[in-house]
C-alpha atoms as a PDB file:
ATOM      1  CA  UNK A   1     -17.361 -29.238 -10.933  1.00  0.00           C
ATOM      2  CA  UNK A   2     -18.014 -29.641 -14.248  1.00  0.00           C
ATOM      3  CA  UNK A   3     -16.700 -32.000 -17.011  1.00  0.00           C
ATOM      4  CA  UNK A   4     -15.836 -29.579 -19.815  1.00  0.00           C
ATOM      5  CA  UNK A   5     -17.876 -30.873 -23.318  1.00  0.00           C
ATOM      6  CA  UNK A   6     -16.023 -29.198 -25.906  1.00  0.00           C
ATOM      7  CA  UNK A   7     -13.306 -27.184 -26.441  1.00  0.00           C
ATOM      8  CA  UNK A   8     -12.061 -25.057 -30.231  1.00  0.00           C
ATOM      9  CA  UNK A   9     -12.519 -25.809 -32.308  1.00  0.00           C
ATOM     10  CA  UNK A  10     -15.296 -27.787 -31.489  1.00  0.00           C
ATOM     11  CA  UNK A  11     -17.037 -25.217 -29.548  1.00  0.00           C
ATOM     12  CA  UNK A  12     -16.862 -21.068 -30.762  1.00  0.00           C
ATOM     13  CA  UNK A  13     -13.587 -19.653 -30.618  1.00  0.00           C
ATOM     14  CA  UNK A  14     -12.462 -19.153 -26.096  1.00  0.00           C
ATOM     15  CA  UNK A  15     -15.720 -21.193 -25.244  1.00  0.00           C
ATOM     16  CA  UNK A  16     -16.133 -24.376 -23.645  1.00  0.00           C
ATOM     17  CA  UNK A  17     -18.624 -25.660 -22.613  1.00  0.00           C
ATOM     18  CA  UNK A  18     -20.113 -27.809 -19.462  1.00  0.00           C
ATOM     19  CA  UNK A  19     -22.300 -30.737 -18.793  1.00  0.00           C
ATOM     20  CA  UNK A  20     -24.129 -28.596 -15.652  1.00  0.00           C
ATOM     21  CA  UNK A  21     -26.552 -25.673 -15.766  1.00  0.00           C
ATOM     22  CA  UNK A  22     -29.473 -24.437 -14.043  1.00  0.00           C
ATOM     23  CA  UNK A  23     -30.103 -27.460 -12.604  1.00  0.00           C
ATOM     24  CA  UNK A  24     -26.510 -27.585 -10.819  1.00  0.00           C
ATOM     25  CA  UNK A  25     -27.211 -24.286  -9.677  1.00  0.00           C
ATOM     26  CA  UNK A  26     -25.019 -22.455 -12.235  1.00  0.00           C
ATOM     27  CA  UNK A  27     -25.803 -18.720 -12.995  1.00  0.00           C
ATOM     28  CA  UNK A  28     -24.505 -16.523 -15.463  1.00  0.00           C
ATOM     29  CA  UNK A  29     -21.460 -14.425 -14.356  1.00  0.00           C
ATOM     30  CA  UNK A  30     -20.113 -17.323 -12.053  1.00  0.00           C
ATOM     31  CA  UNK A  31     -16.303 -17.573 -12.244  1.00  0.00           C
ATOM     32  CA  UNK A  32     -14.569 -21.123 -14.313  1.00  0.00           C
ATOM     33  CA  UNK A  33     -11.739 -22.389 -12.625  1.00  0.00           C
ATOM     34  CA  UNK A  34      -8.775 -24.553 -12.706  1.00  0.00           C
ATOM     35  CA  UNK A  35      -7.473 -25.546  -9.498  1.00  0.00           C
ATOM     36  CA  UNK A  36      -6.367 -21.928  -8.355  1.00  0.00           C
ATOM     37  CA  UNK A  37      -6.120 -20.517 -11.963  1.00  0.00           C
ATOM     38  CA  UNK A  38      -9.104 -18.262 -12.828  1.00  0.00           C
ATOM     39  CA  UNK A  39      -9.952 -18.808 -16.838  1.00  0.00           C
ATOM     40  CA  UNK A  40     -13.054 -17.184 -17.752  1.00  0.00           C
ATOM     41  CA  UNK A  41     -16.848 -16.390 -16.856  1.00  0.00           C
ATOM     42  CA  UNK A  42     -20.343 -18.659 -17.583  1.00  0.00           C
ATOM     43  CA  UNK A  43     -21.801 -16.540 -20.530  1.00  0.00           C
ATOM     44  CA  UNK A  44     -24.574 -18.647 -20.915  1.00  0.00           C
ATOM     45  CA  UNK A  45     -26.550 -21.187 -18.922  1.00  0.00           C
ATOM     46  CA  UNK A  46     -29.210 -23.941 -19.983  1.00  0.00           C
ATOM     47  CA  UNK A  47     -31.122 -26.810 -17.662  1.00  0.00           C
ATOM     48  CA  UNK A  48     -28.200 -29.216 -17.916  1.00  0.00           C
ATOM     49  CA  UNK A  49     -25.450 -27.224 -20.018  1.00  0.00           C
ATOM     50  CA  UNK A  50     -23.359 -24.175 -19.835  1.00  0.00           C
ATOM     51  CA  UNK A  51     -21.058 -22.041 -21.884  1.00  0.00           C
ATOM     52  CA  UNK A  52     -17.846 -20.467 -20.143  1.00  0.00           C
ATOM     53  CA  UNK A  53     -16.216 -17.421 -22.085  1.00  0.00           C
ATOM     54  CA  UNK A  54     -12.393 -17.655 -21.398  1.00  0.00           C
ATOM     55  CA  UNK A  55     -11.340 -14.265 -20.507  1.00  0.00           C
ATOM     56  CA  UNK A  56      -8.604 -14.009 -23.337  1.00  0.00           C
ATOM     57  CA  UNK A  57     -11.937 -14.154 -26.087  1.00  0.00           C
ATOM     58  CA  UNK A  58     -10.549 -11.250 -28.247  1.00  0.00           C
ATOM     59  CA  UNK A  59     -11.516  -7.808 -27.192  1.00  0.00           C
ATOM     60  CA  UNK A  60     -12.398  -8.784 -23.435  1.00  0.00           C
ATOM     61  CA  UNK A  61     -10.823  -6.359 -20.869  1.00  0.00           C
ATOM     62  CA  UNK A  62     -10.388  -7.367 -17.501  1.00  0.00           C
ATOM     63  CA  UNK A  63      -8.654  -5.772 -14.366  1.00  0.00           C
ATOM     64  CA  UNK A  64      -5.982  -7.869 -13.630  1.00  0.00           C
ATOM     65  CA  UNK A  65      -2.759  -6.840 -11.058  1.00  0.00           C
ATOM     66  CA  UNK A  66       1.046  -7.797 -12.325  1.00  0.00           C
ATOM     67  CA  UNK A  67       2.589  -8.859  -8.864  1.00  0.00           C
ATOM     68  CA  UNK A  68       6.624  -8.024  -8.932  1.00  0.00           C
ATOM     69  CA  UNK A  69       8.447  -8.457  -5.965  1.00  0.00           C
ATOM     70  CA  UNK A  70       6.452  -6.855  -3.197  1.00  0.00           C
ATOM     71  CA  UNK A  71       3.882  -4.856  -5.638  1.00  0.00           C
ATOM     72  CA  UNK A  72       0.702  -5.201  -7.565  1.00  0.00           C
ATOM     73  CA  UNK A  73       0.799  -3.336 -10.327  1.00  0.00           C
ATOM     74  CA  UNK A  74      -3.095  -2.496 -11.955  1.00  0.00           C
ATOM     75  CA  UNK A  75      -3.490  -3.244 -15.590  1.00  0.00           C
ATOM     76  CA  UNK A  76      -6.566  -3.936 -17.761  1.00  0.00           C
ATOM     77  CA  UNK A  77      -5.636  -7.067 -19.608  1.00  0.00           C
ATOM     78  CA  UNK A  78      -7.114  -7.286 -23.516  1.00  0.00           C
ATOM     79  CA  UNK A  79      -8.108 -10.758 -24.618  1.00  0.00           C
ATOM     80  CA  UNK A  80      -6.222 -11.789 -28.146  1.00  0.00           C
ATOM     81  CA  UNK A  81      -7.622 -15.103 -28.383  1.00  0.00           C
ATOM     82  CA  UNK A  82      -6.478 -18.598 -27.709  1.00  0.00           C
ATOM     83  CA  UNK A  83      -5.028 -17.605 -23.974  1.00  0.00           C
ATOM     84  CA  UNK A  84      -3.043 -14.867 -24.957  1.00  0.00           C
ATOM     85  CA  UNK A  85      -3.656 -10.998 -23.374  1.00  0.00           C
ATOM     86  CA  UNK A  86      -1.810  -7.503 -24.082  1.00  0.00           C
ATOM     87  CA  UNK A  87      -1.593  -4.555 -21.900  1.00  0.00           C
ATOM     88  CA  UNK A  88      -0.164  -1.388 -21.808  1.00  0.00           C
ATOM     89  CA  UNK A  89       2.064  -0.170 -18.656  1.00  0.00           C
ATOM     90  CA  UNK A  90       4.370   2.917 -18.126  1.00  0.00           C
ATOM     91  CA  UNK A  91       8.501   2.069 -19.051  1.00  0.00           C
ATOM     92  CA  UNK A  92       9.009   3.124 -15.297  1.00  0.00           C
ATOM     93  CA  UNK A  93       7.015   0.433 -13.973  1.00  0.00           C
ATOM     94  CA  UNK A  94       9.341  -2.294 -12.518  1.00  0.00           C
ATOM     95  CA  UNK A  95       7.860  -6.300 -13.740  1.00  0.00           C
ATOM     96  CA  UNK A  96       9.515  -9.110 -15.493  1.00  0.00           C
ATOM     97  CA  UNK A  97       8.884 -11.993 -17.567  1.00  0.00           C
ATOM     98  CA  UNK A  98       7.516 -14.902 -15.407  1.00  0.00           C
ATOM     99  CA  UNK A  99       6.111 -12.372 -13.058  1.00  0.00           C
ATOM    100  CA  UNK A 100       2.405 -13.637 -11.915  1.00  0.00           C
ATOM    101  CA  UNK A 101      -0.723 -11.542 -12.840  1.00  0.00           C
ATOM    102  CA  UNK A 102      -3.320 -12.409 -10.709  1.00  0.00           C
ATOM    103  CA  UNK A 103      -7.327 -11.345 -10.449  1.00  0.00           C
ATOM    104  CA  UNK A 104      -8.079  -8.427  -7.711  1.00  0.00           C
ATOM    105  CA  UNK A 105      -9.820  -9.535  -4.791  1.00  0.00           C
ATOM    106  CA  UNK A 106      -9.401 -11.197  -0.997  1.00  0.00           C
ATOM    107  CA  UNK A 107      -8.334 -14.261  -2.350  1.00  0.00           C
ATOM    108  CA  UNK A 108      -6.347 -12.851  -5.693  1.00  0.00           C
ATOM    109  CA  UNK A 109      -6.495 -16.085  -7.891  1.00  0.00           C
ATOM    110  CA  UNK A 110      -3.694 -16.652 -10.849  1.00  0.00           C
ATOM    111  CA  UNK A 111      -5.006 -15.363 -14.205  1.00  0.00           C
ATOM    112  CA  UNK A 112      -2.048 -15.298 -16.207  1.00  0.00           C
ATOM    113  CA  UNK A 113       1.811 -15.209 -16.363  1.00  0.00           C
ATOM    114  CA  UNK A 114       4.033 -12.283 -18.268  1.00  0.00           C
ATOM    115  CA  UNK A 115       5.773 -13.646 -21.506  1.00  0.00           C
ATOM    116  CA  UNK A 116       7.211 -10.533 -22.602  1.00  0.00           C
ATOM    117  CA  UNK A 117       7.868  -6.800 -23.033  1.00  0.00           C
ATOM    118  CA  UNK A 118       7.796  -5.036 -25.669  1.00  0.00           C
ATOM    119  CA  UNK A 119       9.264  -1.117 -25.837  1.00  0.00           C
ATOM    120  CA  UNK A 120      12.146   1.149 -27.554  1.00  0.00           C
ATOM    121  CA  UNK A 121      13.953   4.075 -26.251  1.00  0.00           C
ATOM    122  CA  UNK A 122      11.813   6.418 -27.352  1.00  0.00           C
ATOM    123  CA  UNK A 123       8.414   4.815 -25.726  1.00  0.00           C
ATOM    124  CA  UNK A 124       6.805   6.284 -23.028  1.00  0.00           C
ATOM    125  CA  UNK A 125       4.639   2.831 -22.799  1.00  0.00           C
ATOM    126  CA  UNK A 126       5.795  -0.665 -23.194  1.00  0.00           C
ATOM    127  CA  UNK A 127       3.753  -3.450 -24.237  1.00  0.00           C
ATOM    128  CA  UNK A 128       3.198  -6.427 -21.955  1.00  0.00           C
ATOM    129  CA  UNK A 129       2.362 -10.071 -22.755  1.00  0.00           C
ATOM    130  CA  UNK A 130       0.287 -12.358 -20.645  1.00  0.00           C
ATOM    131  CA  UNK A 131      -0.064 -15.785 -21.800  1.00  0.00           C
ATOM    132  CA  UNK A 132      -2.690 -18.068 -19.864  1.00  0.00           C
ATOM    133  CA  UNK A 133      -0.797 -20.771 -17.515  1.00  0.00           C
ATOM    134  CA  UNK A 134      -2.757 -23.337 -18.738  1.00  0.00           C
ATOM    135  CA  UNK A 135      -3.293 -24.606 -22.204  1.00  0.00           C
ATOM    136  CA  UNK A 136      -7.134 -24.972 -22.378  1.00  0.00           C
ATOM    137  CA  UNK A 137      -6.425 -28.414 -24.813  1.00  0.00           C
ATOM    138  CA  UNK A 138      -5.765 -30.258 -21.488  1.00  0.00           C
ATOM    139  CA  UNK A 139      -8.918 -29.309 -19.569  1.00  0.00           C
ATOM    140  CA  UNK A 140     -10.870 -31.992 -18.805  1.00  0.00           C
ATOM    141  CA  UNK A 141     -12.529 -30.307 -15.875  1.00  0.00           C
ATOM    142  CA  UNK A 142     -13.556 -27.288 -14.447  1.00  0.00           C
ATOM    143  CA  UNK A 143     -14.726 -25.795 -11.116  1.00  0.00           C
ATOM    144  CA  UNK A 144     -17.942 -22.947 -11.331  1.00  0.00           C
ATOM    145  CA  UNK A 145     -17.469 -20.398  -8.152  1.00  0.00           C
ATOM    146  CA  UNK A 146     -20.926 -19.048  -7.620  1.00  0.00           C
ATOM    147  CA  UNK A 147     -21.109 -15.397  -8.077  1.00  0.00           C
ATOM    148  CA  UNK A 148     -23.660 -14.921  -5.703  1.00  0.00           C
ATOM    149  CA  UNK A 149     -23.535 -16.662  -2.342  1.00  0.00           C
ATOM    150  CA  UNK A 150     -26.767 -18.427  -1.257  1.00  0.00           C
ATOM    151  CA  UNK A 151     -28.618 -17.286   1.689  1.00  0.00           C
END
């Protein structure tokens, strides 16, 4: 765990960054969370420092899965800064506002919630909103997940 530094706009825009580093064992590409929310990736590491990229940095894509009712639906989520993501679905696909988005994997962790969709009659497409579940102004801490397990 790691006590989070700075935050914007003290530290570059969907940074912060963390009083461990190589000392603590922390490697580039290890996973930042909160509690069960997944927020972004270590970008950088030095001896007693590191700097976590928020996946919603603008321009980041990440495979994400929209869970509605009984089924995970795969989109590639596109950072717009500040905890805020856009994707692109089909109009037949079936999800909500509220509904949970959630990183693949065995243990899918939260990424993000839908905040809304956007289409007209004539789309083919409609535009989805994911906004980040937590506002990164009231981390104080986060958790690294190493991304390679020690042998």
């Amino acid at each position: 765990i790691g006590a989070v530094l700075a935050l914007p706009p003290r530290s570059p825009y969907d940074t912060a960054i963390l009083d461990i580093g190589t000392r603590d064992g922390v490697v580039v590409g290890d996973r930042a969370l909160f509690g069960s929310t997944v927020l972004g990736l270590v970008s950088k590491v030095y001896a007693r420092t590191s700097v976590v990229e928020f996946f919603s940095a603008p321009g980041r894509k990440t495979s994400v899965l929209v869970i509605h009712e009984d089924q995970a639906i795969p989109a590639e989520a596109l950072g717009q800064g500040g905890g805020t993501f856009i994707a692109t679905l089909p109009k037949e696909v079936s999800i909500k506002v509220g509904d949970a988005v959630v990183m693949p994997g065995l243990n899918p962790l939260l990424f993000a919630k839908v905040a809304s969709l956007e289409s007209s009659v004539t789309d083919s497409f409609e535009v989805v909103r994911f906004n980040n579940p937590i506002p990164f102004s009231t981390v104080r801490f986060l958790e690294i997940e190493r991304s390679v397990l020690e042998e």
